[in-house]
PDB file of N, CA and C in Angstrom:
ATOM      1  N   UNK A   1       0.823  -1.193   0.000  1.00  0.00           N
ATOM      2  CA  UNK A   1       0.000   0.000   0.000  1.00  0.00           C
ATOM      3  C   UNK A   1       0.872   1.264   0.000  1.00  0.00           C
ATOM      4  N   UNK A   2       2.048   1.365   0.488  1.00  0.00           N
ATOM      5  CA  UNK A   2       2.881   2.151   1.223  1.00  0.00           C
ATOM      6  C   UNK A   2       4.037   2.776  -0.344  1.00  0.00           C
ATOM      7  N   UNK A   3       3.794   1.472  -1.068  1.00  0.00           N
ATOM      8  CA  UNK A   3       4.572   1.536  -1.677  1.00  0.00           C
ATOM      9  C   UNK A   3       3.806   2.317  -3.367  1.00  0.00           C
ATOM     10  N   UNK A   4       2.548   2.422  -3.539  1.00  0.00           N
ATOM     11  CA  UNK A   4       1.774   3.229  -4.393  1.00  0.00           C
ATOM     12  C   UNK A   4       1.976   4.256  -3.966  1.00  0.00           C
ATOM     13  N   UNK A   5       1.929   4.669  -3.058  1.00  0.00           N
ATOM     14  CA  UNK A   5       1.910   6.482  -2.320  1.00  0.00           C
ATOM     15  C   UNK A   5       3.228   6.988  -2.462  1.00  0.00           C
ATOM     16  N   UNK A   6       3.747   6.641  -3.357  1.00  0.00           N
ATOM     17  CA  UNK A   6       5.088   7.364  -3.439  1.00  0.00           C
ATOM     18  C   UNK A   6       4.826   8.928  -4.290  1.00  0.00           C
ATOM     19  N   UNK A   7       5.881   9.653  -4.278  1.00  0.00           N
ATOM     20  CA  UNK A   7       5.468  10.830  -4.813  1.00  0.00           C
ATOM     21  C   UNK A   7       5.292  11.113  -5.643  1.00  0.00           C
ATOM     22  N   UNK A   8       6.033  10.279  -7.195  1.00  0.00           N
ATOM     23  CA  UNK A   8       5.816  10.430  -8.424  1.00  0.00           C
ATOM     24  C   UNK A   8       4.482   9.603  -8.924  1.00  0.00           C
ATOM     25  N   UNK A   9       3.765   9.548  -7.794  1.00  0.00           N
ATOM     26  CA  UNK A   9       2.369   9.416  -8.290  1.00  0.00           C
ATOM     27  C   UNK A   9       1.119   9.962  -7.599  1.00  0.00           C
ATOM     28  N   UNK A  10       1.545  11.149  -6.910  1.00  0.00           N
ATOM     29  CA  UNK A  10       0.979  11.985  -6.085  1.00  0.00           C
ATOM     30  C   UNK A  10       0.572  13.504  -7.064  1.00  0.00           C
ATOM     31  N   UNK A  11      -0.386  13.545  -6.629  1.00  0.00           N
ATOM     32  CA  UNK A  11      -1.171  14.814  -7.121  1.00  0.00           C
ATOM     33  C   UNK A  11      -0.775  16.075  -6.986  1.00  0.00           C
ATOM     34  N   UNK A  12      -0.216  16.461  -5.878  1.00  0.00           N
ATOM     35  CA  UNK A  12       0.949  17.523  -5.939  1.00  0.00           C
ATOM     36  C   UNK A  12       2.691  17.609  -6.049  1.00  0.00           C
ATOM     37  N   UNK A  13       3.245  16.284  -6.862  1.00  0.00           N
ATOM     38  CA  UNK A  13       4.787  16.250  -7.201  1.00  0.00           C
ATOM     39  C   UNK A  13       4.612  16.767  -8.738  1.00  0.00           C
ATOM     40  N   UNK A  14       5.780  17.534  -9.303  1.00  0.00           N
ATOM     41  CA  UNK A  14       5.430  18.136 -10.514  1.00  0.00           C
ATOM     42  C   UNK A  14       7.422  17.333 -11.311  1.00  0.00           C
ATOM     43  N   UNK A  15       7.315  16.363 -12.010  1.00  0.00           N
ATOM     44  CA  UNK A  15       8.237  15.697 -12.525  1.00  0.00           C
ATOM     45  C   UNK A  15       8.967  16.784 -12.731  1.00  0.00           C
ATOM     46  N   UNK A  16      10.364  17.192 -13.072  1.00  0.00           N
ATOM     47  CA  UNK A  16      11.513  17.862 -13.756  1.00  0.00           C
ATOM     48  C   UNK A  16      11.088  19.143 -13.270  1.00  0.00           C
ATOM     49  N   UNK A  17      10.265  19.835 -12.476  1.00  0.00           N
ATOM     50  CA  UNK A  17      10.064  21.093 -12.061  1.00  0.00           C
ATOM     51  C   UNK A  17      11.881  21.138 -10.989  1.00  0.00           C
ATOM     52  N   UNK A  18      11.917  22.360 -11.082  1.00  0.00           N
ATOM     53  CA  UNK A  18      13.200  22.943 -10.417  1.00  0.00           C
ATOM     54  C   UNK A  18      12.593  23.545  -9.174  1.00  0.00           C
ATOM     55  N   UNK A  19      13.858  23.936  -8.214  1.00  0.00           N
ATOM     56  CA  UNK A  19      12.602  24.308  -6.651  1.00  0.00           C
ATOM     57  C   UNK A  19      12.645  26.015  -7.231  1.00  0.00           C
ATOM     58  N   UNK A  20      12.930  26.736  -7.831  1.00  0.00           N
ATOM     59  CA  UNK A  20      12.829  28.179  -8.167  1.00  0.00           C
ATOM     60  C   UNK A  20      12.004  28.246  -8.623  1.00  0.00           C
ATOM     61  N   UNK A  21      10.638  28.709  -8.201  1.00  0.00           N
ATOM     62  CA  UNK A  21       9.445  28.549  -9.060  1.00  0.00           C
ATOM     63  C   UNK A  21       9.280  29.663 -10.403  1.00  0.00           C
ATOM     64  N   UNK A  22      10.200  30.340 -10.533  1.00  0.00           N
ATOM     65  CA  UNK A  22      10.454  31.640 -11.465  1.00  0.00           C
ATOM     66  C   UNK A  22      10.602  30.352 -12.925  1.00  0.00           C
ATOM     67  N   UNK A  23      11.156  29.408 -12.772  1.00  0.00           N
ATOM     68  CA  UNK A  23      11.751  28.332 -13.903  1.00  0.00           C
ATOM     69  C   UNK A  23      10.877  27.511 -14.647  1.00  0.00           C
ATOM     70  N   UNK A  24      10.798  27.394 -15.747  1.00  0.00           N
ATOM     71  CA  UNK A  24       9.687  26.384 -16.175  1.00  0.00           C
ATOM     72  C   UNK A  24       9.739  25.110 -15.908  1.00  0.00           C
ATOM     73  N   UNK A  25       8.864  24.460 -15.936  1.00  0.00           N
ATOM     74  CA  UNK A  25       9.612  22.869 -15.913  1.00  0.00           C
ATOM     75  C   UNK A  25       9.857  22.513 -17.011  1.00  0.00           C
ATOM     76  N   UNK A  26      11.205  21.643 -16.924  1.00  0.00           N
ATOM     77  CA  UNK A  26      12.051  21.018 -18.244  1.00  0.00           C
ATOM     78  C   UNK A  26      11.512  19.733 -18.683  1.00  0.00           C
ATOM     79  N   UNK A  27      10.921  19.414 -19.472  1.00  0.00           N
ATOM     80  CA  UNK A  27      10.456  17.939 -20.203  1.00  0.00           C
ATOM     81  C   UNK A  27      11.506  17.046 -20.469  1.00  0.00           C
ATOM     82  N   UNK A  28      12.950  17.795 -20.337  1.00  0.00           N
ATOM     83  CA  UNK A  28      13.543  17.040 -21.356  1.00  0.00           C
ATOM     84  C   UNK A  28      14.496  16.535 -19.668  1.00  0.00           C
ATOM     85  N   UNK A  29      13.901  17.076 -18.165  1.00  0.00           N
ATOM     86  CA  UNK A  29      14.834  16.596 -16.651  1.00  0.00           C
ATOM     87  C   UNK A  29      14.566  15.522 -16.645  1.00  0.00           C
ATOM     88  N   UNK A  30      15.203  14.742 -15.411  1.00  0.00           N
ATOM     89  CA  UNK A  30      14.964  13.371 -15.309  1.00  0.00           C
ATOM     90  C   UNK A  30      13.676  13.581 -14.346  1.00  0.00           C
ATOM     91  N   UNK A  31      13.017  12.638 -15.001  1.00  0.00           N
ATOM     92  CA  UNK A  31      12.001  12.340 -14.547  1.00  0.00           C
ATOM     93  C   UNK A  31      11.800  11.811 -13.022  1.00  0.00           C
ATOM     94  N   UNK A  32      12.803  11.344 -12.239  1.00  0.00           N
ATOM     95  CA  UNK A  32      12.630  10.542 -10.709  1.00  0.00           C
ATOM     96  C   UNK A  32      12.916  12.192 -10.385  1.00  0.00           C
ATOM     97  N   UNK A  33      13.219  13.329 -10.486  1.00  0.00           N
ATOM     98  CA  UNK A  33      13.188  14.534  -9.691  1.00  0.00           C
ATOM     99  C   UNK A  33      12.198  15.618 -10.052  1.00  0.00           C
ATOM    100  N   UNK A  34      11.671  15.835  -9.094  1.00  0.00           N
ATOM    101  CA  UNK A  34      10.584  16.835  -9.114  1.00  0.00           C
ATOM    102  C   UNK A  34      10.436  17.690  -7.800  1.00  0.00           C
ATOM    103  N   UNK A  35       9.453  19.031  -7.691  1.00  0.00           N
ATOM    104  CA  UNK A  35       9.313  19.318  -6.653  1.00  0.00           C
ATOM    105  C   UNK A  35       7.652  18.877  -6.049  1.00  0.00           C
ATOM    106  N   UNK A  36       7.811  19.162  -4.899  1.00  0.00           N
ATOM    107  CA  UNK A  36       6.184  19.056  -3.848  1.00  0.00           C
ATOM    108  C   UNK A  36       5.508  20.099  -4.108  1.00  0.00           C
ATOM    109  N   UNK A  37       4.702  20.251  -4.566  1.00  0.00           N
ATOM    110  CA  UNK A  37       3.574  21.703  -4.364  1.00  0.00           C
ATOM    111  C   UNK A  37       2.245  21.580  -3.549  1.00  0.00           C
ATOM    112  N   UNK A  38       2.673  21.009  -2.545  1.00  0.00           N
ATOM    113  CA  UNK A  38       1.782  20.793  -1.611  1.00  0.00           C
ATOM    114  C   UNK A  38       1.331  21.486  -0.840  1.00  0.00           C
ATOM    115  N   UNK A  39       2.450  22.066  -0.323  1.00  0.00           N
ATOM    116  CA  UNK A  39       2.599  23.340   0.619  1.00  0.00           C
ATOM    117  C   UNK A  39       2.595  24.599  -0.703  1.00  0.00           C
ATOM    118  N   UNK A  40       2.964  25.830   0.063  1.00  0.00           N
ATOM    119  CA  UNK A  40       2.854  27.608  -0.774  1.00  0.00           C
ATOM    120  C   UNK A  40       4.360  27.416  -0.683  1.00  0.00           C
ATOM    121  N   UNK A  41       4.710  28.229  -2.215  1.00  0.00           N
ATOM    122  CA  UNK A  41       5.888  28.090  -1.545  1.00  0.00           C
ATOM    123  C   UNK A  41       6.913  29.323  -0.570  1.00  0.00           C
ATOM    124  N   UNK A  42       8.152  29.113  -0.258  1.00  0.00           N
ATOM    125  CA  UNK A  42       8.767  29.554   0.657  1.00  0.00           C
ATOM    126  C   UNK A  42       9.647  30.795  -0.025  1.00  0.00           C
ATOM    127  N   UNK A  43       9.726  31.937   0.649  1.00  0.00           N
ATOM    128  CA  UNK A  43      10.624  32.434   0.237  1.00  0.00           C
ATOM    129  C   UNK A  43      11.719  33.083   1.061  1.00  0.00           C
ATOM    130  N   UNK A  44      12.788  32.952  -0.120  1.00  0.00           N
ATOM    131  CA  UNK A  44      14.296  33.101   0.618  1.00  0.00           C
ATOM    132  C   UNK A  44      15.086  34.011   0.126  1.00  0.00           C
ATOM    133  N   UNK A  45      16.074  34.770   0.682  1.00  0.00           N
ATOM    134  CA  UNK A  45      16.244  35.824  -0.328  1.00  0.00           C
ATOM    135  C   UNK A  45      17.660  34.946  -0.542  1.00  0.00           C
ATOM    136  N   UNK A  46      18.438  35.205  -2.186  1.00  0.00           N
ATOM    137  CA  UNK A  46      19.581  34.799  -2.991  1.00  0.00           C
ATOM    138  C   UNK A  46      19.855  36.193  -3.869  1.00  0.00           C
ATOM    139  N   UNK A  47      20.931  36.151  -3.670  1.00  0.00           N
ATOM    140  CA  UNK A  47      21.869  37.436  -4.021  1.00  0.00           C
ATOM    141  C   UNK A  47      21.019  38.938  -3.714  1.00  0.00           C
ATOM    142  N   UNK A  48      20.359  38.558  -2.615  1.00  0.00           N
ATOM    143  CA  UNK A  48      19.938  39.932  -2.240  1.00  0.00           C
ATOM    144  C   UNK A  48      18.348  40.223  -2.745  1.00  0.00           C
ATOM    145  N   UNK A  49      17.940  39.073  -3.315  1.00  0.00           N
ATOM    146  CA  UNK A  49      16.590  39.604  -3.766  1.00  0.00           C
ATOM    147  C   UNK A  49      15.573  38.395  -3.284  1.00  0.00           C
ATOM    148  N   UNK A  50      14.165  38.457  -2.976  1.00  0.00           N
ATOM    149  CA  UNK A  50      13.380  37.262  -2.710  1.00  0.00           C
ATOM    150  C   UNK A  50      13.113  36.271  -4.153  1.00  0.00           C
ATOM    151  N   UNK A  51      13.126  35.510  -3.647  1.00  0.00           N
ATOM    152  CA  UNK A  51      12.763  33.751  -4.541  1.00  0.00           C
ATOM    153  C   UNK A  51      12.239  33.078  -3.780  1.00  0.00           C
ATOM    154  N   UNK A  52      11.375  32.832  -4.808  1.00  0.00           N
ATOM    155  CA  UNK A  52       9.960  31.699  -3.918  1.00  0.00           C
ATOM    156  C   UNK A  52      10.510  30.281  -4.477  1.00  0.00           C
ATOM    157  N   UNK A  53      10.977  29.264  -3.736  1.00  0.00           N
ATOM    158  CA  UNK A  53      11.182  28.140  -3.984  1.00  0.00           C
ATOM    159  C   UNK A  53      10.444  27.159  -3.242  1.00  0.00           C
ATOM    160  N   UNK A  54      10.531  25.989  -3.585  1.00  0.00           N
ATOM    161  CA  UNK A  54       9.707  24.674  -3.197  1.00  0.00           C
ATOM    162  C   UNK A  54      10.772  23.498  -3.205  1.00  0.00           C
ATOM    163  N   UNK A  55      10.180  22.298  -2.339  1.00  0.00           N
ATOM    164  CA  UNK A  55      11.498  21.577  -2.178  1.00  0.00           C
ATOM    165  C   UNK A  55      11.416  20.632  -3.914  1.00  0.00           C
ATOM    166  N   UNK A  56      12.756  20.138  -3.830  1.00  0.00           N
ATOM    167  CA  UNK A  56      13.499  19.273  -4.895  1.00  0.00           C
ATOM    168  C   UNK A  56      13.616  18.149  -4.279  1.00  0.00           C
ATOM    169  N   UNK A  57      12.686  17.040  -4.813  1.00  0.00           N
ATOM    170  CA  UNK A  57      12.811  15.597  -4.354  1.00  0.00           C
ATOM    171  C   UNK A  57      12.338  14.599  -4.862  1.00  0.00           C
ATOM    172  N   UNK A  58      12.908  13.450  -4.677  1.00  0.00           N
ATOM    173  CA  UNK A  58      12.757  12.346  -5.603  1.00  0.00           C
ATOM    174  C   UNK A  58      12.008  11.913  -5.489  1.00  0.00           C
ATOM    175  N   UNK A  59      11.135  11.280  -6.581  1.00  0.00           N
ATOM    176  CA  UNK A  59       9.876  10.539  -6.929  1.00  0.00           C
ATOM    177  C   UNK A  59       9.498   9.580  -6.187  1.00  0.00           C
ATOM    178  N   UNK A  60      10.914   8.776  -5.576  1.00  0.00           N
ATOM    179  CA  UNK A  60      10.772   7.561  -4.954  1.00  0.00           C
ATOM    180  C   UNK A  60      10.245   7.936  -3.538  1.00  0.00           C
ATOM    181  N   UNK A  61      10.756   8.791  -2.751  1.00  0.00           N
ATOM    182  CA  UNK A  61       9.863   8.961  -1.596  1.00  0.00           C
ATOM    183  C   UNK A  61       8.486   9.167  -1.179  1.00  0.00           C
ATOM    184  N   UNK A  62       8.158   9.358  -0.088  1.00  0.00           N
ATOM    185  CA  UNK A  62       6.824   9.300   0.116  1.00  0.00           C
ATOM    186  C   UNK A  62       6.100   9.996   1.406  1.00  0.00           C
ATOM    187  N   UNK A  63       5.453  10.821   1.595  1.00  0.00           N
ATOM    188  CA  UNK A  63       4.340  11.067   2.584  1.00  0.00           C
ATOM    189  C   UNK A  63       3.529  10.957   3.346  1.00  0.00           C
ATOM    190  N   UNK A  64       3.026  12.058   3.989  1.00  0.00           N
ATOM    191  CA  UNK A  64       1.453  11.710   4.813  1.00  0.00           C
ATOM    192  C   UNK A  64       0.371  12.118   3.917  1.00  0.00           C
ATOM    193  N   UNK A  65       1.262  13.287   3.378  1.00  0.00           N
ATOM    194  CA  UNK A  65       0.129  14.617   2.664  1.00  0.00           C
ATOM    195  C   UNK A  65       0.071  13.968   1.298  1.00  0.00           C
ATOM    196  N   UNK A  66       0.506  12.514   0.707  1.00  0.00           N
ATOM    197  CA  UNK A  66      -0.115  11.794  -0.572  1.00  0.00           C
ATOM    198  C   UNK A  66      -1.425  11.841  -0.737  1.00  0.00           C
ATOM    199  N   UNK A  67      -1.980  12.930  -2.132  1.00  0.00           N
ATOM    200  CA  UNK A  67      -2.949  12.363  -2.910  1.00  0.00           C
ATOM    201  C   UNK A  67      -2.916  12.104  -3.863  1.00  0.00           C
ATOM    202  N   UNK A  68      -4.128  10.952  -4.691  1.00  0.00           N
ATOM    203  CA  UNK A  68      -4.080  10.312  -5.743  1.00  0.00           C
ATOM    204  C   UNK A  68      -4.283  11.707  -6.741  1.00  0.00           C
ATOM    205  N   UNK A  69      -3.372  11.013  -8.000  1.00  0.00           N
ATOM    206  CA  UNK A  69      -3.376  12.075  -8.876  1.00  0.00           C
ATOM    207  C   UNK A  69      -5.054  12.421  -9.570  1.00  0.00           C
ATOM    208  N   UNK A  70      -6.034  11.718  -9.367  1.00  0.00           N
ATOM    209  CA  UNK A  70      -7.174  12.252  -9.611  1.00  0.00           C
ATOM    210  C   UNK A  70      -7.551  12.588  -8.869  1.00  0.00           C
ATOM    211  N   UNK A  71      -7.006  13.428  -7.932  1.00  0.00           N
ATOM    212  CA  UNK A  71      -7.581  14.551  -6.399  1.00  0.00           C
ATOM    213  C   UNK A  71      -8.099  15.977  -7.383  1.00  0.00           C
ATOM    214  N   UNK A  72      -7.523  16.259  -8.156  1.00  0.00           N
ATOM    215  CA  UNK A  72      -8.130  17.206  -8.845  1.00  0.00           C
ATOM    216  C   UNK A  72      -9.231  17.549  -9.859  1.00  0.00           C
ATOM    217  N   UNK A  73      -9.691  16.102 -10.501  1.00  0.00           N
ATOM    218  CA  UNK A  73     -10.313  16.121 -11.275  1.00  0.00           C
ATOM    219  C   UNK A  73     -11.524  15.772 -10.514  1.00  0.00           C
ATOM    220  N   UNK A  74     -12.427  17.072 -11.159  1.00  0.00           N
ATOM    221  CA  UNK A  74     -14.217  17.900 -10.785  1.00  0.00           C
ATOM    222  C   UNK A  74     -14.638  17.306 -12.040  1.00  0.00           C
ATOM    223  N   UNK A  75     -16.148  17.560 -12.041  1.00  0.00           N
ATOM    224  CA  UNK A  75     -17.169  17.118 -12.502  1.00  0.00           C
ATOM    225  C   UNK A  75     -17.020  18.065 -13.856  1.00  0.00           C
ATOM    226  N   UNK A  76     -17.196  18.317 -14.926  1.00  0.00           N
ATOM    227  CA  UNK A  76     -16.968  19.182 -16.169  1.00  0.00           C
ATOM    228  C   UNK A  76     -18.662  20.193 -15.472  1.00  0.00           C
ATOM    229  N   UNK A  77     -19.358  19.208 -15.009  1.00  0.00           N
ATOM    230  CA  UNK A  77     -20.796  20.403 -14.919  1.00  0.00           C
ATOM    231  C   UNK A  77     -20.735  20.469 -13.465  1.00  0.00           C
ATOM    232  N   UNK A  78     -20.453  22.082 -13.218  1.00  0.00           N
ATOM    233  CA  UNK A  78     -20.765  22.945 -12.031  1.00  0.00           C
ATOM    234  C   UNK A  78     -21.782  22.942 -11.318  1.00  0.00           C
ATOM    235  N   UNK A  79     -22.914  22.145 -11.702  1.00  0.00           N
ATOM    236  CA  UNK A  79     -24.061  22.042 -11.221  1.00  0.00           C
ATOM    237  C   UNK A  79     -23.694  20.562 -10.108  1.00  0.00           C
ATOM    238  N   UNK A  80     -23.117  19.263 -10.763  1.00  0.00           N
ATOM    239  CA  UNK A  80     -22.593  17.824  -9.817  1.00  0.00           C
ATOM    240  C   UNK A  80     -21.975  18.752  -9.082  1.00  0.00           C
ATOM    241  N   UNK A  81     -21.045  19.488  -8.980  1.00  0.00           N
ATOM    242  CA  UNK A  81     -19.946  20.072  -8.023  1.00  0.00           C
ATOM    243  C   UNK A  81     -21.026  20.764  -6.950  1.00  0.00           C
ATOM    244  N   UNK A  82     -21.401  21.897  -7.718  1.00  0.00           N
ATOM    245  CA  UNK A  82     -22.003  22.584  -6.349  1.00  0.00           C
ATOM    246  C   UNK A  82     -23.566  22.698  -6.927  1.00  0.00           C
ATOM    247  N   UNK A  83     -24.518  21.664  -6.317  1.00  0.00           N
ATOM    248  CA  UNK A  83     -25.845  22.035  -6.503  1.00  0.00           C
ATOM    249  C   UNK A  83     -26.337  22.891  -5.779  1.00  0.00           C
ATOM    250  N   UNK A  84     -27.454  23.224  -6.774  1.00  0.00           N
ATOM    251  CA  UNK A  84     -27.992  25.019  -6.538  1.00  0.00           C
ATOM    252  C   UNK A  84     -29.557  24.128  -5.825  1.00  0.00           C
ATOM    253  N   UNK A  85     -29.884  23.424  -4.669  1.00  0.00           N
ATOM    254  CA  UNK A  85     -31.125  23.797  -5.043  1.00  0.00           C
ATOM    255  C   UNK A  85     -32.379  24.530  -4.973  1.00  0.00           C
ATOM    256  N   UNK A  86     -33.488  24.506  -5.355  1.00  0.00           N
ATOM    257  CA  UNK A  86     -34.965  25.446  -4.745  1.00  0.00           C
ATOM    258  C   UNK A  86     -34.647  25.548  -3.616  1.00  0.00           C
ATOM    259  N   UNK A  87     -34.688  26.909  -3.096  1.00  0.00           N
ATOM    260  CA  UNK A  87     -34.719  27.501  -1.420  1.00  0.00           C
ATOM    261  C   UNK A  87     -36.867  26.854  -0.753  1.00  0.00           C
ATOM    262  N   UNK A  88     -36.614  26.520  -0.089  1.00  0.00           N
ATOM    263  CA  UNK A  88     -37.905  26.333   0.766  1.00  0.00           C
ATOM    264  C   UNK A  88     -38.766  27.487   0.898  1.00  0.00           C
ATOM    265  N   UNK A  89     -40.172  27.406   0.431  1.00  0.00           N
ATOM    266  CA  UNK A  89     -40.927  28.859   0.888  1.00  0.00           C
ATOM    267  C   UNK A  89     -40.903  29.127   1.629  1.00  0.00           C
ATOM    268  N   UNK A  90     -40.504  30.473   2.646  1.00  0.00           N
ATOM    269  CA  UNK A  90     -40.611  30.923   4.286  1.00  0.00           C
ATOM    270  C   UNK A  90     -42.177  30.557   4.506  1.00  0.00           C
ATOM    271  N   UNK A  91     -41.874  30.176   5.883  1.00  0.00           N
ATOM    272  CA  UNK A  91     -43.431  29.740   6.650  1.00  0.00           C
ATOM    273  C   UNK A  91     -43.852  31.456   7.228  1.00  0.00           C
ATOM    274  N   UNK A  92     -44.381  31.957   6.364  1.00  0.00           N
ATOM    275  CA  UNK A  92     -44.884  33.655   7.247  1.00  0.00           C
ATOM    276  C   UNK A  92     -45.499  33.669   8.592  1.00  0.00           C
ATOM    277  N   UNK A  93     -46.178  32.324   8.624  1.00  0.00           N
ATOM    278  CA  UNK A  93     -46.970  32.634   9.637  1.00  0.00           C
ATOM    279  C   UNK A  93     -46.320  32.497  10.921  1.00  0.00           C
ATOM    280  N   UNK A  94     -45.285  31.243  10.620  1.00  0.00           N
ATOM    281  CA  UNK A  94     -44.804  30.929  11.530  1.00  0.00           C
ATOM    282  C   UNK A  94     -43.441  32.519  12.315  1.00  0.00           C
ATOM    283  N   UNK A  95     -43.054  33.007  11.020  1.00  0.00           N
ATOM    284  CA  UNK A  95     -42.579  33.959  11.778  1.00  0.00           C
ATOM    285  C   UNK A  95     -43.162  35.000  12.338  1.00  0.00           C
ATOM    286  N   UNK A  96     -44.547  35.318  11.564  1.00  0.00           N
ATOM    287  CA  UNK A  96     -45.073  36.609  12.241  1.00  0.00           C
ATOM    288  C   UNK A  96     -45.733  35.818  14.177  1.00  0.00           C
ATOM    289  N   UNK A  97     -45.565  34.812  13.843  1.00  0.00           N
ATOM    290  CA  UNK A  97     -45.520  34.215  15.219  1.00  0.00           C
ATOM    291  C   UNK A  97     -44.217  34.490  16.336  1.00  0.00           C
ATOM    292  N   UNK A  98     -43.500  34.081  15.750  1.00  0.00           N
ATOM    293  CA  UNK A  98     -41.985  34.089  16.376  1.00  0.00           C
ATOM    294  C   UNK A  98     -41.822  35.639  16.689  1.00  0.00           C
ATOM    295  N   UNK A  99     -41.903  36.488  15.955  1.00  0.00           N
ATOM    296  CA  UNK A  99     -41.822  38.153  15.528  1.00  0.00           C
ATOM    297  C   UNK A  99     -42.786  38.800  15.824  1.00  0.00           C
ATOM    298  N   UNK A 100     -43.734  39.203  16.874  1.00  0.00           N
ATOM    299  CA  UNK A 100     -44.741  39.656  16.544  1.00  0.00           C
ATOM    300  C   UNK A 100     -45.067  41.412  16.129  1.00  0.00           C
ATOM    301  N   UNK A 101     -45.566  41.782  15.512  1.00  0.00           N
ATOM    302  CA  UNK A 101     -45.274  43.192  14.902  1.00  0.00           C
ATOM    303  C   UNK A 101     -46.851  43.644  16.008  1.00  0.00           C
ATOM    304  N   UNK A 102     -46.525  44.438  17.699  1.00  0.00           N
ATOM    305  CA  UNK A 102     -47.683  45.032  17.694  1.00  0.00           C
ATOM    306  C   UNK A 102     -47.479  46.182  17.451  1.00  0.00           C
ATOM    307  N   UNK A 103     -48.701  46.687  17.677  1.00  0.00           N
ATOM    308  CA  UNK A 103     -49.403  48.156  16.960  1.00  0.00           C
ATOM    309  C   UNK A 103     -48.662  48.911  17.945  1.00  0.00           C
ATOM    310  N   UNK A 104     -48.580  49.986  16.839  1.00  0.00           N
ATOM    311  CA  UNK A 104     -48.123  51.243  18.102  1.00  0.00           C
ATOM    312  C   UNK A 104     -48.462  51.906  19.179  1.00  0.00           C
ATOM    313  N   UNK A 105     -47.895  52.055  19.889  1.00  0.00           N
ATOM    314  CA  UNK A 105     -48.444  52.735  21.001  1.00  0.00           C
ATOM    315  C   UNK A 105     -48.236  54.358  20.801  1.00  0.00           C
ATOM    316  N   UNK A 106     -49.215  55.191  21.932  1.00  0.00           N
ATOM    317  CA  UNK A 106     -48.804  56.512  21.784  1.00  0.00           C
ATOM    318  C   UNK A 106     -47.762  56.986  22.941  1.00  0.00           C
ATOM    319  N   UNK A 107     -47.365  58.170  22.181  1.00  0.00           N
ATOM    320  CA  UNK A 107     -45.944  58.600  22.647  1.00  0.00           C
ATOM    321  C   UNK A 107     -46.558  59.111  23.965  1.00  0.00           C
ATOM    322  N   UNK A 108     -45.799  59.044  24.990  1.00  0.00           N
ATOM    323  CA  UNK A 108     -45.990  60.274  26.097  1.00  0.00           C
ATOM    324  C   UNK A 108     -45.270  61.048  25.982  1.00  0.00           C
ATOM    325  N   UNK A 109     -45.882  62.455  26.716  1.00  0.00           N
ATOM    326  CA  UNK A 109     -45.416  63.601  26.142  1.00  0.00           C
ATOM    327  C   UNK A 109     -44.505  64.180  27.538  1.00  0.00           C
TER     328      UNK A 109
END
């Protein structure tokens, strides 16, 4: 079981990504290295300026925070995702019960 949950089959490892997130990922890196984007990433300052990096790690390891790479994939219709449905008619009576609106009284002077 232990051994599916590794990272290069986890929903947030990104194959040949570099930890400088400024960098594209390379198609042409080795594939057992990637970073985690699990977490936001971190930033550190290098030669004096901030860089947001993420860690660099191999495919073969593994986690708590493993999800299956179809953790992301939603329903194409927004409606399965988040149903809208008919709101219930308010019971009036029951609130002008709960609420009662009396009549005014007169002011004293």
């Amino acid at each position: 079981m232990i051994e599916s949950r590794k990272c290069s089959t986890c929903a947030f490892w990104r194959a040949g990504a570099t930890s400088q997130t400024i960098e594209p990922v390379d198609s042409a890196a080795d594939s057992q290295t990637g970073t985690c984007e699990f977490y936001p990433p971190s930033v550190v300052i290098v030669d004096g300026l901030p860089v947001s990096v993420q860690p660099t790690i191999h495919g073969a390891r593994f986690c708590n925070e493993w999800r299956p790479q179809s953790w992301f994939d939603f329903p194409d219709d927004d409606d399965q995702l988040w149903p809208d449905p008919d709101p219930p008619e308010p019971d009036r009576e029951k609130v002008r019960r709960l609420f009662p609106n009396p009549p005014p009284r007169p002011v004293a002077a």
